[in-house]
Protein backbone atom coordinates (compact mmCIF):
# COMPACT_ATOMS: atom_id res chain seq x y z
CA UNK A 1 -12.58 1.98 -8.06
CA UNK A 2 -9.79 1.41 -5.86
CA UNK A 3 -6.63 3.27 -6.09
CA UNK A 4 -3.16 3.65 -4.14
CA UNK A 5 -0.43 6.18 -5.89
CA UNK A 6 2.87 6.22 -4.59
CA UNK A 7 5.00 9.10 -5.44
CA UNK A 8 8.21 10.15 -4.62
CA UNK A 9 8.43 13.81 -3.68
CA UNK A 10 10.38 16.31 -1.91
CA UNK A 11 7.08 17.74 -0.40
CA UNK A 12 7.38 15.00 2.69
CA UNK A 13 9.97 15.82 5.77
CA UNK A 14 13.01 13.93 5.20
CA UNK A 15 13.02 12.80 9.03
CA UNK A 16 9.27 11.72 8.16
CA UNK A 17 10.29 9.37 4.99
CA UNK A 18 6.77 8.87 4.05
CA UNK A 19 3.30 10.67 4.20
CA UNK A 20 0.27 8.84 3.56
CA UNK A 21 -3.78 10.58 2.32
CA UNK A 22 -6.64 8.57 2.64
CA UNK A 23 -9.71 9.77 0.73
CA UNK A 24 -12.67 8.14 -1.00
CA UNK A 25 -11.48 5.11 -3.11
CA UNK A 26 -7.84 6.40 -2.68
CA UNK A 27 -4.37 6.03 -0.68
CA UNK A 28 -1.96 8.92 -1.85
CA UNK A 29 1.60 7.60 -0.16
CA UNK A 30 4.17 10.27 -0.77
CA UNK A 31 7.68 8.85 0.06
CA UNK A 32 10.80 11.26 0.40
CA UNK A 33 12.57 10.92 -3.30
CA UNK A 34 15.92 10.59 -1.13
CA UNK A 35 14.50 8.20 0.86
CA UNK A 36 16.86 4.68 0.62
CA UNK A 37 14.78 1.58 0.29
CA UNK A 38 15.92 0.55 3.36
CA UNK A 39 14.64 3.91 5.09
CA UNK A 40 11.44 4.10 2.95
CA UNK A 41 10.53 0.23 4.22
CA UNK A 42 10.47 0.83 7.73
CA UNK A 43 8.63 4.00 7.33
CA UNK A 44 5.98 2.77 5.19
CA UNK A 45 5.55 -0.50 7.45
CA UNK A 46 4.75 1.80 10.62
CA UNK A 47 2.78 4.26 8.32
CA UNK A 48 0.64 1.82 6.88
CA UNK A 49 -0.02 -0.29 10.08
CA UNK A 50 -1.41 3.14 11.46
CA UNK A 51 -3.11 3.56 8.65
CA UNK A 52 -4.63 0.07 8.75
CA UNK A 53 -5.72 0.31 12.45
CA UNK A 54 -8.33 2.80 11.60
CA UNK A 55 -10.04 -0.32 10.12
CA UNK A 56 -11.31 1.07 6.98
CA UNK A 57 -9.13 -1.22 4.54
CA UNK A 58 -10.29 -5.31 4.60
CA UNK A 59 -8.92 -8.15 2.70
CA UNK A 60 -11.08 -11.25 1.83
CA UNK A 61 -9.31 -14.14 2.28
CA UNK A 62 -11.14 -16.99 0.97
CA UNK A 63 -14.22 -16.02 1.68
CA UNK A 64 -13.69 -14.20 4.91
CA UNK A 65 -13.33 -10.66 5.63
CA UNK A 66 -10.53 -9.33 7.71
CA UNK A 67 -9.22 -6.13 8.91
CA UNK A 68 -6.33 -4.94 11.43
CA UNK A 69 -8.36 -6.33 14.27
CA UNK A 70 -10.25 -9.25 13.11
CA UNK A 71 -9.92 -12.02 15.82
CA UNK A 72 -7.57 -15.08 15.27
CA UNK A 73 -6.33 -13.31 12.24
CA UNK A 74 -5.50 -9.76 12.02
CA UNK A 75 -4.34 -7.69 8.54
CA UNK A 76 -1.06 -6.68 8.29
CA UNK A 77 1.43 -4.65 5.26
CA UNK A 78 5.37 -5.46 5.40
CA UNK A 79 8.18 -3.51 3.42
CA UNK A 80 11.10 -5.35 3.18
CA UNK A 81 14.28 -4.55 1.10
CA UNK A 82 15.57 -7.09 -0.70
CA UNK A 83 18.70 -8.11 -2.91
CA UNK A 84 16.63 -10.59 -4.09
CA UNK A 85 13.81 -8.47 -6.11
CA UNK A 86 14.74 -8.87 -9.81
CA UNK A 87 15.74 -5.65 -10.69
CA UNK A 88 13.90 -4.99 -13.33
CA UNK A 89 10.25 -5.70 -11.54
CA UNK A 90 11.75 -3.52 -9.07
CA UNK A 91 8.42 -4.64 -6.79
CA UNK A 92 7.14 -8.55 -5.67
CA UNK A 93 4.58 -8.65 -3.92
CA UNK A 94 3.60 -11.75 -2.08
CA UNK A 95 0.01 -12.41 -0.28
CA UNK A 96 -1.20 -14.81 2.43
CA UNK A 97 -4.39 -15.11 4.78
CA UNK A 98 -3.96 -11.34 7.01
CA UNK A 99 -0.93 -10.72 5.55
CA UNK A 100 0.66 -8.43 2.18
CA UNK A 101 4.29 -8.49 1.79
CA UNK A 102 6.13 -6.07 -0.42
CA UNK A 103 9.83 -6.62 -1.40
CA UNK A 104 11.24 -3.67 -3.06
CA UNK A 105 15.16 -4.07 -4.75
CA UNK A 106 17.13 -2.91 -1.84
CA UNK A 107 19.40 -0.84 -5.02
CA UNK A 108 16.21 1.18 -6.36
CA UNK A 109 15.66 4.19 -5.93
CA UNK A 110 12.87 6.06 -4.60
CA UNK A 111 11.69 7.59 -7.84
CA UNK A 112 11.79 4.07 -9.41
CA UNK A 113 10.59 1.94 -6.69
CA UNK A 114 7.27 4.30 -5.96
CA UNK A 115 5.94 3.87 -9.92
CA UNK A 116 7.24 0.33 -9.50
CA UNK A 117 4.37 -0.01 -6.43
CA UNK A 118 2.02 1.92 -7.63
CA UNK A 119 1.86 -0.09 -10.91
CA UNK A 120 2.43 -3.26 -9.37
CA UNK A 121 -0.85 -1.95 -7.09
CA UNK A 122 -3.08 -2.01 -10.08
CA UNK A 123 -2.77 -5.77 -10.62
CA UNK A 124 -2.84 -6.30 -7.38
CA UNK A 125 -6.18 -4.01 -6.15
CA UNK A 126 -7.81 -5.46 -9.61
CA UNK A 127 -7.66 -8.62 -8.07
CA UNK A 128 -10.87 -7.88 -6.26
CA UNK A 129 -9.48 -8.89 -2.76
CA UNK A 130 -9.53 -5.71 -1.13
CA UNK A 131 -12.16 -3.00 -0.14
CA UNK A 132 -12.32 0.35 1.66
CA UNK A 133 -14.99 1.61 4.17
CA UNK A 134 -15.44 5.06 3.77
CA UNK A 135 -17.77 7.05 5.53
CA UNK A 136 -20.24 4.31 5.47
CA UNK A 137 -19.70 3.29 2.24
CA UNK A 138 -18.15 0.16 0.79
CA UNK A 139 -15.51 0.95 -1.99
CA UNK A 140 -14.32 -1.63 -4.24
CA UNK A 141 -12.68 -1.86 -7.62
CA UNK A 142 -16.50 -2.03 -9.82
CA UNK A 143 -17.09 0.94 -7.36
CA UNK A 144 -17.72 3.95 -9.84
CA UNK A 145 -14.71 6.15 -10.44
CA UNK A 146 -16.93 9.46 -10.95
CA UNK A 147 -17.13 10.35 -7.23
CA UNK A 148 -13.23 9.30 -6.29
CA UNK A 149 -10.97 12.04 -5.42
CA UNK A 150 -9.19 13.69 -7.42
């Protein structure tokens, strides 16, 4: 099973914004809980493209697999504040072909707009579009939850 918690915390440097785990079947993405939206979005854009460029995280599209470098149509993950965002999703998340946008209310918080993603994640992940390659092994959402880490 697939899994991505966000969590605001005071555990992450405030200069940093956001710190992001990886493990099996997992993204842990701490966020600073002082963090504006408008500071959390450009951190977590540049953390998770980093993140993505390892090339363990793939989208199918359609039938086709892609990841950060597949030709013609690489995978990318935008945060974008937004007065827009009704406020009481908090979260939209829109998806094309290489491409995950998330628009988080530019007025939430970062306590309420990190269990506003990571809910909003669940629906998305159970989607089935995504996987994770980890250590040789595929990881989807019908991938046991057993083994995952903790």
């Amino acid at each position: 099973m697939l899994r991505i918690v966000y969590e605001a915390t005071t555990d992450v440097d405030h200069r940093q914004v956001v710190n992001i785990r990886e493990a099996r079947g997992q993204l842990t993405v701490q966020v600073h809980a002082e963090a504006t939206a408008d500071e959390a979005v450009r951190a977590l854009t540049r953390e998770v493209e980093k993140l993505l460029a390892r090339c363990n995280w793939f989208q199918i599209w359609r039938g086709r697999v892609l990841c950060a470098d597949s030709p013609g149509s690489s995978l990318a993950v935008k945060y974008e504040a937004s007065d827009l965002v009704d406020r009481m999703k908090v979260v939209e998340i829109l998806e094309t072909r290489g491409l995950v946008t998330f628009h988080i209310a530019r007025s939430a918080s970062a306590p309420v707009f990190t269990l506003a993603l990571t809910r909003a994640l669940e629906c998305f992940l159970a989607g089935g579009q995504w996987f994770q390659l980890w250590e040789g092994e595929i990881i989807t959402m019908d991938s046991p939850s057993k083994d995952l880490a903790a």
